[in-house]
PDB file of N, CA and C in Angstrom:
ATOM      1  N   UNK A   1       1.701 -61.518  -8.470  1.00  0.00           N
ATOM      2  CA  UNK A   1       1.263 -60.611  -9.514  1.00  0.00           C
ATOM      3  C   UNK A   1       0.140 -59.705  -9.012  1.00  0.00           C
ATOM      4  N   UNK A   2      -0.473 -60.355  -7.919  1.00  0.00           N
ATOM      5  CA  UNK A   2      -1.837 -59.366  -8.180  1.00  0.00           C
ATOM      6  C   UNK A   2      -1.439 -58.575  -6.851  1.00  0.00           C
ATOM      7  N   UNK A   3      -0.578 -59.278  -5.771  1.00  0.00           N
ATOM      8  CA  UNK A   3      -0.108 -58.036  -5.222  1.00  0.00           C
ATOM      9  C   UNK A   3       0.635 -56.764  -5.609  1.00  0.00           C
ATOM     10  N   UNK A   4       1.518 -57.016  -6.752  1.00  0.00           N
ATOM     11  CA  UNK A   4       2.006 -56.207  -7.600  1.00  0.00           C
ATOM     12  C   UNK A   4       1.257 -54.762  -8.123  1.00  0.00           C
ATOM     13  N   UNK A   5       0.000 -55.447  -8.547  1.00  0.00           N
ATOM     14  CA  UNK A   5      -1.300 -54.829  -9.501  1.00  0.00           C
ATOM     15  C   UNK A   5      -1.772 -53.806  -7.756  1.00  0.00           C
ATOM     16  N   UNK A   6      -2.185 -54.624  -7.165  1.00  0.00           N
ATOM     17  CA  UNK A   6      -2.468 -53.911  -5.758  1.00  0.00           C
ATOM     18  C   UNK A   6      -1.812 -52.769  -5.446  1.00  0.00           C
ATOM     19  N   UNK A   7      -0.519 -52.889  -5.490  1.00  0.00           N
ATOM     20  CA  UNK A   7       0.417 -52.011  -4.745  1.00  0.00           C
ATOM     21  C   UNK A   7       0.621 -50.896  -6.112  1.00  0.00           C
ATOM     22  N   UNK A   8       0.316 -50.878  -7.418  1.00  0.00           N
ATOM     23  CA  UNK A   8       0.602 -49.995  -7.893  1.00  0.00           C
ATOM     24  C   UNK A   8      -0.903 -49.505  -8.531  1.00  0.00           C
ATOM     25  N   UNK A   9      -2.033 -50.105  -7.978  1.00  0.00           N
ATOM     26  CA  UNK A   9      -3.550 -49.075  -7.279  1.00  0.00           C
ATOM     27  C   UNK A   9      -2.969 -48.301  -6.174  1.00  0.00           C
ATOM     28  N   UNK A  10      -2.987 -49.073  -5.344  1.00  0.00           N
ATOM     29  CA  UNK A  10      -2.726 -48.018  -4.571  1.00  0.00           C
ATOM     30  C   UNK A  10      -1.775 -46.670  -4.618  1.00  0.00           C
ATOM     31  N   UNK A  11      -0.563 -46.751  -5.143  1.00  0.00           N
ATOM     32  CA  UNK A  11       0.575 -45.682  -5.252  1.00  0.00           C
ATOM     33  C   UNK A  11       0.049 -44.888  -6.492  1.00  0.00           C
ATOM     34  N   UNK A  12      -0.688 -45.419  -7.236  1.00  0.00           N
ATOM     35  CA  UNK A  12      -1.574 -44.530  -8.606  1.00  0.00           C
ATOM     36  C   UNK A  12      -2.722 -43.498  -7.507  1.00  0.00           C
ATOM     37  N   UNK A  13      -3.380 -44.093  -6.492  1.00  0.00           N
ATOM     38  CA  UNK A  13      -4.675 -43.736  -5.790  1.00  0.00           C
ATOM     39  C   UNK A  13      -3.782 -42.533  -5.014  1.00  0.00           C
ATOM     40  N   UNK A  14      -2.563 -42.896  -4.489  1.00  0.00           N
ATOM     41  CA  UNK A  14      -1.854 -42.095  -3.300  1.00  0.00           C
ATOM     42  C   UNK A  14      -1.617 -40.912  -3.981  1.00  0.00           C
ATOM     43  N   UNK A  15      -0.794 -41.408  -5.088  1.00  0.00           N
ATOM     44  CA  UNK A  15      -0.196 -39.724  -6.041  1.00  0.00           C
ATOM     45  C   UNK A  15      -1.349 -38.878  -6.457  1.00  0.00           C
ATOM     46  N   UNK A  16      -2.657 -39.563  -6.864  1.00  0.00           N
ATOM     47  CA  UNK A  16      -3.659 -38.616  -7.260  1.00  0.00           C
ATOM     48  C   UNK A  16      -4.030 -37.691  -6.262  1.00  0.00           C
ATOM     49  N   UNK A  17      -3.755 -38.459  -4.935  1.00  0.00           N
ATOM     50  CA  UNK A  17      -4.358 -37.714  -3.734  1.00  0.00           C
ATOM     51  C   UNK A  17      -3.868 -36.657  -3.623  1.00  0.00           C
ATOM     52  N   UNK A  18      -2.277 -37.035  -3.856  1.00  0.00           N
ATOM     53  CA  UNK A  18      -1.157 -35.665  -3.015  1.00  0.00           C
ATOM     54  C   UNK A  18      -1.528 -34.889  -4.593  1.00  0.00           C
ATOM     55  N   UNK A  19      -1.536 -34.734  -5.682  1.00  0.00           N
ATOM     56  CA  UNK A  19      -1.561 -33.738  -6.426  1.00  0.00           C
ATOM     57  C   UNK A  19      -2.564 -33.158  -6.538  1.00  0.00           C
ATOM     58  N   UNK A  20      -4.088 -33.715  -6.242  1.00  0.00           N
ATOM     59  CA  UNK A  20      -5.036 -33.226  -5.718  1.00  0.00           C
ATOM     60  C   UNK A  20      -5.006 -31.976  -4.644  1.00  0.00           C
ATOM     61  N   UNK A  21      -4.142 -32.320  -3.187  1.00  0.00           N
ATOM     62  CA  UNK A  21      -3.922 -31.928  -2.502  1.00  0.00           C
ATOM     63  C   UNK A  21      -3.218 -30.547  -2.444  1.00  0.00           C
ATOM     64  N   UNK A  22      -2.098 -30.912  -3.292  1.00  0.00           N
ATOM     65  CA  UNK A  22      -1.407 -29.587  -3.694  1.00  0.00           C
ATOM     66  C   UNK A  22      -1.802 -29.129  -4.831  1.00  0.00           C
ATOM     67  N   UNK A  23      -2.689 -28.748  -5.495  1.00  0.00           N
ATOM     68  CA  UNK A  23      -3.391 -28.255  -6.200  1.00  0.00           C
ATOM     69  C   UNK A  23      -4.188 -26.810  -5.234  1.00  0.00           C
ATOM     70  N   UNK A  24      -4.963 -27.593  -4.719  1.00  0.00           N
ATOM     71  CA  UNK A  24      -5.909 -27.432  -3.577  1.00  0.00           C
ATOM     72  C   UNK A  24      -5.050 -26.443  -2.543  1.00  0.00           C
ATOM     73  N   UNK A  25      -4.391 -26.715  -2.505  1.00  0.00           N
ATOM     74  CA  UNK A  25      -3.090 -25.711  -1.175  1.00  0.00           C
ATOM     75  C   UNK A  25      -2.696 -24.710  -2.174  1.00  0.00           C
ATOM     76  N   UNK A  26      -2.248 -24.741  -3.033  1.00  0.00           N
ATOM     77  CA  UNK A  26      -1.374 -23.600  -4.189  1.00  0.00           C
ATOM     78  C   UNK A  26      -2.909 -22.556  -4.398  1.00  0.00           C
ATOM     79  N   UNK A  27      -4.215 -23.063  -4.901  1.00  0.00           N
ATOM     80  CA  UNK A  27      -4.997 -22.424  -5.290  1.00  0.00           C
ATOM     81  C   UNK A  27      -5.594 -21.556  -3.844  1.00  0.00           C
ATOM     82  N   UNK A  28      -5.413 -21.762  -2.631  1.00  0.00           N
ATOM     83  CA  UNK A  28      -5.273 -21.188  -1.606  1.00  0.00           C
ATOM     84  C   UNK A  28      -4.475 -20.155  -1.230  1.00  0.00           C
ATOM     85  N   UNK A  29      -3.361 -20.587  -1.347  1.00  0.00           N
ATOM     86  CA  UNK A  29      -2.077 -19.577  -1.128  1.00  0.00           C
ATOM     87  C   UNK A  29      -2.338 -18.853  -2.005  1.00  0.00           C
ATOM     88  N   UNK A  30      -2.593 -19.063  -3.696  1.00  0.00           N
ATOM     89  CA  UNK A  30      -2.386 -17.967  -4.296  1.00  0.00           C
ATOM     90  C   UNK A  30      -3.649 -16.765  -4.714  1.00  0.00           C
ATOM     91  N   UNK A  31      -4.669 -17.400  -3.748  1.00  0.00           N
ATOM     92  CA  UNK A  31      -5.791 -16.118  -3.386  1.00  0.00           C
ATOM     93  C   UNK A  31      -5.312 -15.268  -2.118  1.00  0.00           C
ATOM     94  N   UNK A  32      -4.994 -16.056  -0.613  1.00  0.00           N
ATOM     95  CA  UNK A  32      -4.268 -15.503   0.121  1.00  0.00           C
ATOM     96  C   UNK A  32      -3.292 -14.433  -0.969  1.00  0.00           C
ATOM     97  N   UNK A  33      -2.399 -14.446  -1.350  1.00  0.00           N
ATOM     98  CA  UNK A  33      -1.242 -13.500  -1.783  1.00  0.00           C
ATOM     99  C   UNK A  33      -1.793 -12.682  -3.037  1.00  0.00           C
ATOM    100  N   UNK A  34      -3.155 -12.729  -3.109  1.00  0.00           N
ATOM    101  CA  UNK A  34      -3.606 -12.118  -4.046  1.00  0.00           C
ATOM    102  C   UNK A  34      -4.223 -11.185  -3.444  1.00  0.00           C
ATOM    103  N   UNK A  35      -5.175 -11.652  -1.890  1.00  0.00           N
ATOM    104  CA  UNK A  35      -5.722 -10.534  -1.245  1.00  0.00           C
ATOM    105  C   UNK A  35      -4.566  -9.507  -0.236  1.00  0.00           C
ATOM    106  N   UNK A  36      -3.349 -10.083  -0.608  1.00  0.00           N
ATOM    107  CA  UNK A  36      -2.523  -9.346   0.661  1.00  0.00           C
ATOM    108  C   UNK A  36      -1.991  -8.589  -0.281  1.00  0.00           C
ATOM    109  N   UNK A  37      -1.714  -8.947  -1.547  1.00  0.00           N
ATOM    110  CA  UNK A  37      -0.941  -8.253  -2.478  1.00  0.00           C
ATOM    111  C   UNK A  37      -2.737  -6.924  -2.983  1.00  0.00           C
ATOM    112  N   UNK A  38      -3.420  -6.581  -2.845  1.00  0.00           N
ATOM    113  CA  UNK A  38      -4.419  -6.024  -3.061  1.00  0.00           C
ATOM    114  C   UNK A  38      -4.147  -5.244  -1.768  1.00  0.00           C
ATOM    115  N   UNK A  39      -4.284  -5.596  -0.832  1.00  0.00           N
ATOM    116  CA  UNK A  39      -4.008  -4.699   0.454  1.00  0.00           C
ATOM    117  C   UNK A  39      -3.171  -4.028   0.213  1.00  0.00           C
ATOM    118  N   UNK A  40      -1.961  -4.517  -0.088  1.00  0.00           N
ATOM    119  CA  UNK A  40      -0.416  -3.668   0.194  1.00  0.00           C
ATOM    120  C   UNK A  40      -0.447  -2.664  -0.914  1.00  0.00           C
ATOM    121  N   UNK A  41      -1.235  -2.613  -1.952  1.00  0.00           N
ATOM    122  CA  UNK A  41      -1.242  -1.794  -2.994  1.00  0.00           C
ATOM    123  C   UNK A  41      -2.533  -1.052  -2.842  1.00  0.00           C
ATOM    124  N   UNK A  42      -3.582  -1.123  -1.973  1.00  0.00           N
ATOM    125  CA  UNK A  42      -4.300  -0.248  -1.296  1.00  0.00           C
ATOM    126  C   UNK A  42      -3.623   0.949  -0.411  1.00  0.00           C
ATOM    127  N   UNK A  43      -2.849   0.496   0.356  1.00  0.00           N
ATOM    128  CA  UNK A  43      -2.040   0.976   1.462  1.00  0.00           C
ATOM    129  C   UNK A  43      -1.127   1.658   1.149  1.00  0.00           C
ATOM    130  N   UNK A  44      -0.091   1.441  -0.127  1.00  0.00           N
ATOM    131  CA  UNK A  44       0.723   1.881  -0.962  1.00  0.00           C
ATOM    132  C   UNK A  44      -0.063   3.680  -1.499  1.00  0.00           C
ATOM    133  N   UNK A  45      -1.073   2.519  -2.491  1.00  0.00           N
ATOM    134  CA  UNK A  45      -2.183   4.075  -2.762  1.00  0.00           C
ATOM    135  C   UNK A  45      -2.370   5.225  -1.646  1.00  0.00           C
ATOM    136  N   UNK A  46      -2.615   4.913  -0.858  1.00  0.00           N
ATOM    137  CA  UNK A  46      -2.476   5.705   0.438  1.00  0.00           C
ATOM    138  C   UNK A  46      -1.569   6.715   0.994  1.00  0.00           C
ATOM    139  N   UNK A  47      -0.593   5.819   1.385  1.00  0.00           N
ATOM    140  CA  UNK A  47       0.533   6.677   1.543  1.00  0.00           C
ATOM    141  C   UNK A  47       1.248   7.201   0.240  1.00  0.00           C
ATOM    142  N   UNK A  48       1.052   7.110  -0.830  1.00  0.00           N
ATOM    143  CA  UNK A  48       1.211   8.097  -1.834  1.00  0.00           C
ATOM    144  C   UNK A  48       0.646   9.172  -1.771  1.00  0.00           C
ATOM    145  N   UNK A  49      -1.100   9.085  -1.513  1.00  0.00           N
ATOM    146  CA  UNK A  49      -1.581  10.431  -1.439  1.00  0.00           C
ATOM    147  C   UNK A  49      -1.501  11.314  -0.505  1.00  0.00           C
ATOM    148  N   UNK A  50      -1.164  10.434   0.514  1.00  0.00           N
ATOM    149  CA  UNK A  50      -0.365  11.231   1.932  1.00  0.00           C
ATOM    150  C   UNK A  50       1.251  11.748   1.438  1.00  0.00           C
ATOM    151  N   UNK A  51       1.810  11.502   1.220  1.00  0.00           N
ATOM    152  CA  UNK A  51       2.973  11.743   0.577  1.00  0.00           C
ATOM    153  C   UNK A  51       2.791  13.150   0.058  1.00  0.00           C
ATOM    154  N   UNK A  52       1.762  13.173  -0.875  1.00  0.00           N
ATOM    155  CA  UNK A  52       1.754  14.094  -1.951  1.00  0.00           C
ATOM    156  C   UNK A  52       0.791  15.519  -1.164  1.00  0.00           C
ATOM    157  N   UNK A  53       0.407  14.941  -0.585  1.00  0.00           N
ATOM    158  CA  UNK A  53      -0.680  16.068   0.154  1.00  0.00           C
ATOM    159  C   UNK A  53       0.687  17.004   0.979  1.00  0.00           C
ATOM    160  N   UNK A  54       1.136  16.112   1.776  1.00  0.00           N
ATOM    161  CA  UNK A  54       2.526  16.649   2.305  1.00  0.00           C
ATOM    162  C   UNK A  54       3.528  17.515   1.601  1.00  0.00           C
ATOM    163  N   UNK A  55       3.795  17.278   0.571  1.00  0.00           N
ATOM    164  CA  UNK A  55       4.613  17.806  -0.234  1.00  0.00           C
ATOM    165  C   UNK A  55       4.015  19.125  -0.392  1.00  0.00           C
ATOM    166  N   UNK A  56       2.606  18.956  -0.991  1.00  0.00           N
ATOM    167  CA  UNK A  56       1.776  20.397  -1.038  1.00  0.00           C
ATOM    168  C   UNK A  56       1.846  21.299  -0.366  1.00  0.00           C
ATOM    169  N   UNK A  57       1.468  20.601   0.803  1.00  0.00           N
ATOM    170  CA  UNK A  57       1.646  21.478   1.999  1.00  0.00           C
ATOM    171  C   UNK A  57       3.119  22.113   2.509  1.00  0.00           C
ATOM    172  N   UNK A  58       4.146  20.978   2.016  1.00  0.00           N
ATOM    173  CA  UNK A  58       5.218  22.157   2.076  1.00  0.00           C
ATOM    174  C   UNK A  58       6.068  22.693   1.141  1.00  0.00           C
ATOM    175  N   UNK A  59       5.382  22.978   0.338  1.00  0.00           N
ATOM    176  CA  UNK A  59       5.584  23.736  -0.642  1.00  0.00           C
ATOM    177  C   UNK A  59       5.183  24.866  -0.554  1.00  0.00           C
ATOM    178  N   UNK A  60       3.867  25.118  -0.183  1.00  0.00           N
ATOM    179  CA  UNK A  60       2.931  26.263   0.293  1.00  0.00           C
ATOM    180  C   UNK A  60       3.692  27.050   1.363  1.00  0.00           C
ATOM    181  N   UNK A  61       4.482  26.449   2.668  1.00  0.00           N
ATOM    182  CA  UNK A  61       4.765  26.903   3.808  1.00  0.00           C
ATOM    183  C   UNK A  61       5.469  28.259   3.513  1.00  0.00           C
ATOM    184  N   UNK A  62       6.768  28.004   2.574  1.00  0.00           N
ATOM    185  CA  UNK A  62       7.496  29.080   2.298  1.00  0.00           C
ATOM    186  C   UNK A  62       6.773  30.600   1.676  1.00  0.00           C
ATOM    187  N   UNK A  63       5.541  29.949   0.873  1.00  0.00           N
ATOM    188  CA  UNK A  63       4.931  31.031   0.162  1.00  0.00           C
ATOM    189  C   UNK A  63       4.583  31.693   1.496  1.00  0.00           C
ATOM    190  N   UNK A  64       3.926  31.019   2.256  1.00  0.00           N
ATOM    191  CA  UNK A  64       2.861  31.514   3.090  1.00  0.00           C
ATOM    192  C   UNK A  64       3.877  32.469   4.021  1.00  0.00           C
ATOM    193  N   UNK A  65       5.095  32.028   4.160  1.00  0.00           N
ATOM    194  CA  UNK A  65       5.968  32.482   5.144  1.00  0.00           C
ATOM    195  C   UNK A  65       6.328  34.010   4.607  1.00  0.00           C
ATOM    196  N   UNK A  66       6.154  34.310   3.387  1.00  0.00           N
ATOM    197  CA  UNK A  66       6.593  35.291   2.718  1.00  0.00           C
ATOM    198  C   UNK A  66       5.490  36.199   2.737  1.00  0.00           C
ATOM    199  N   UNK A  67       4.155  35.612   2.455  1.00  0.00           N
ATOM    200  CA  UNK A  67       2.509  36.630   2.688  1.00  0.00           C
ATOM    201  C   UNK A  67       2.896  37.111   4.215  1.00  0.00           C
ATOM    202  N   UNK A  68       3.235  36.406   5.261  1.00  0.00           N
ATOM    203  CA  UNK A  68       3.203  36.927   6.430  1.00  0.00           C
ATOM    204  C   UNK A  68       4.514  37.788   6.549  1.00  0.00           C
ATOM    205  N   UNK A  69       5.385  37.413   6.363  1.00  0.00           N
ATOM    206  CA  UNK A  69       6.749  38.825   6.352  1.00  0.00           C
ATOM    207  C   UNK A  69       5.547  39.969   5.359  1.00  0.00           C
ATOM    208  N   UNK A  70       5.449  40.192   4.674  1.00  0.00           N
ATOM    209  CA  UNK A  70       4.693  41.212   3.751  1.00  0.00           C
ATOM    210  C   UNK A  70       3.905  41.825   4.746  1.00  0.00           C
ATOM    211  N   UNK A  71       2.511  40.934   5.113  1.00  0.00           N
ATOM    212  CA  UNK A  71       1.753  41.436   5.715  1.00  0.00           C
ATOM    213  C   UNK A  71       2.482  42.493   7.097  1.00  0.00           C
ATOM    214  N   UNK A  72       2.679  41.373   7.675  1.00  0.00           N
ATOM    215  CA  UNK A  72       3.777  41.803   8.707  1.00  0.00           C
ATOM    216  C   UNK A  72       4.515  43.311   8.836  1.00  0.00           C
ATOM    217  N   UNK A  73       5.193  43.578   7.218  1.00  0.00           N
ATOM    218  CA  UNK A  73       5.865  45.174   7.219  1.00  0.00           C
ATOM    219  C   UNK A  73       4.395  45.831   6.904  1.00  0.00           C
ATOM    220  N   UNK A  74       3.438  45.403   6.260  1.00  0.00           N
ATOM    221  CA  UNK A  74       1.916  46.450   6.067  1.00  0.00           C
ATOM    222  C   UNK A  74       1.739  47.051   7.567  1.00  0.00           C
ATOM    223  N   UNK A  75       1.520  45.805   8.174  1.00  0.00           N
ATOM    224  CA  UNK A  75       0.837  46.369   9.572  1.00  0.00           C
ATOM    225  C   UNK A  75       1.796  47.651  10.648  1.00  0.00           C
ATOM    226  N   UNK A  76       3.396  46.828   9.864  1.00  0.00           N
ATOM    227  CA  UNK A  76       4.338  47.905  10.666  1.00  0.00           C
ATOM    228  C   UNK A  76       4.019  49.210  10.073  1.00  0.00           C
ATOM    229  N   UNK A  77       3.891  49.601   8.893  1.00  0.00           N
ATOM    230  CA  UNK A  77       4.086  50.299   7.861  1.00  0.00           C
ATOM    231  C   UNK A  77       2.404  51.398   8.586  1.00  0.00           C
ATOM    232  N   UNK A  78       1.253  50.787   8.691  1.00  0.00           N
ATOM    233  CA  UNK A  78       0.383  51.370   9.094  1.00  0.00           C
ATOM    234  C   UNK A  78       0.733  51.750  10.186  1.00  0.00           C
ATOM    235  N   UNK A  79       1.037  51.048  11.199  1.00  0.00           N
ATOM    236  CA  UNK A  79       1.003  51.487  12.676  1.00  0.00           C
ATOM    237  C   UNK A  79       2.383  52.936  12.434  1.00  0.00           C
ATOM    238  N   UNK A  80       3.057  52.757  11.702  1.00  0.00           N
ATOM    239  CA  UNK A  80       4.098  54.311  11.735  1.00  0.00           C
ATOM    240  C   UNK A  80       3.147  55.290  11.157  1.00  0.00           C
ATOM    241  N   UNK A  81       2.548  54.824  10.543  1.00  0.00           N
ATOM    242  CA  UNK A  81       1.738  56.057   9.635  1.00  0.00           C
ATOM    243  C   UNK A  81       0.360  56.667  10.556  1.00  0.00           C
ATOM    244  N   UNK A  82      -0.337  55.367  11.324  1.00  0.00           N
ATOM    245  CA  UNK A  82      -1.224  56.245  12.320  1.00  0.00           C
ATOM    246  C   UNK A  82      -0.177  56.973  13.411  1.00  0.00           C
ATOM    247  N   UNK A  83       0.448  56.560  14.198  1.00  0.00           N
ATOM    248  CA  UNK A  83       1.050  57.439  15.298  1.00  0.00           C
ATOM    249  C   UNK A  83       1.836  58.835  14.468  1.00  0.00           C
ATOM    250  N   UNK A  84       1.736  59.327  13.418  1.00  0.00           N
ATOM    251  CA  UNK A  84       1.950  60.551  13.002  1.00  0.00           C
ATOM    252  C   UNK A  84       1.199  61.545  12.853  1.00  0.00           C
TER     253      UNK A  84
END
């Protein structure tokens, strides 16, 4: 009997340990994946605004491509008009 009583201290003492344990591991992991998941949505933020800056910028290109054809016939447009 009292080995009985013994052996189910102990397996009461063992299980407290391991759920202790994994308690202790889960509340780990789930700061780990809390700071990586914070990163990746830092980084995310990021290349969004890179994204978007990009886009700006080529959006602009065509305008700009069109100021310079313009400019471009001005300057032709002057240079015929001085050599006359």
């Amino acid at each position: 009997m009292e080995s009985i009583i013994a052996s189910a201290i102990t397996g009461g003492l063992a299980l407290i340990g391991v759920v202790i344990t994994n308690l202790s591991n889960n509340k780990k992991i789930e700061n780990k994946l809390t700071t990586q998941q914070a990163v990746t949505d830092t980084k995310i933020d990021e290349l969004t605004r890179e994204v978007r800056a990009h886009n700006n910028f080529a959006q602009r290109v065509p305008v700009l491509e069109e100021q310079m054809k313009v400019a471009n016939h001005r300057i032709d447009d002057l240079e015929r008009n001085e050599g006359k």
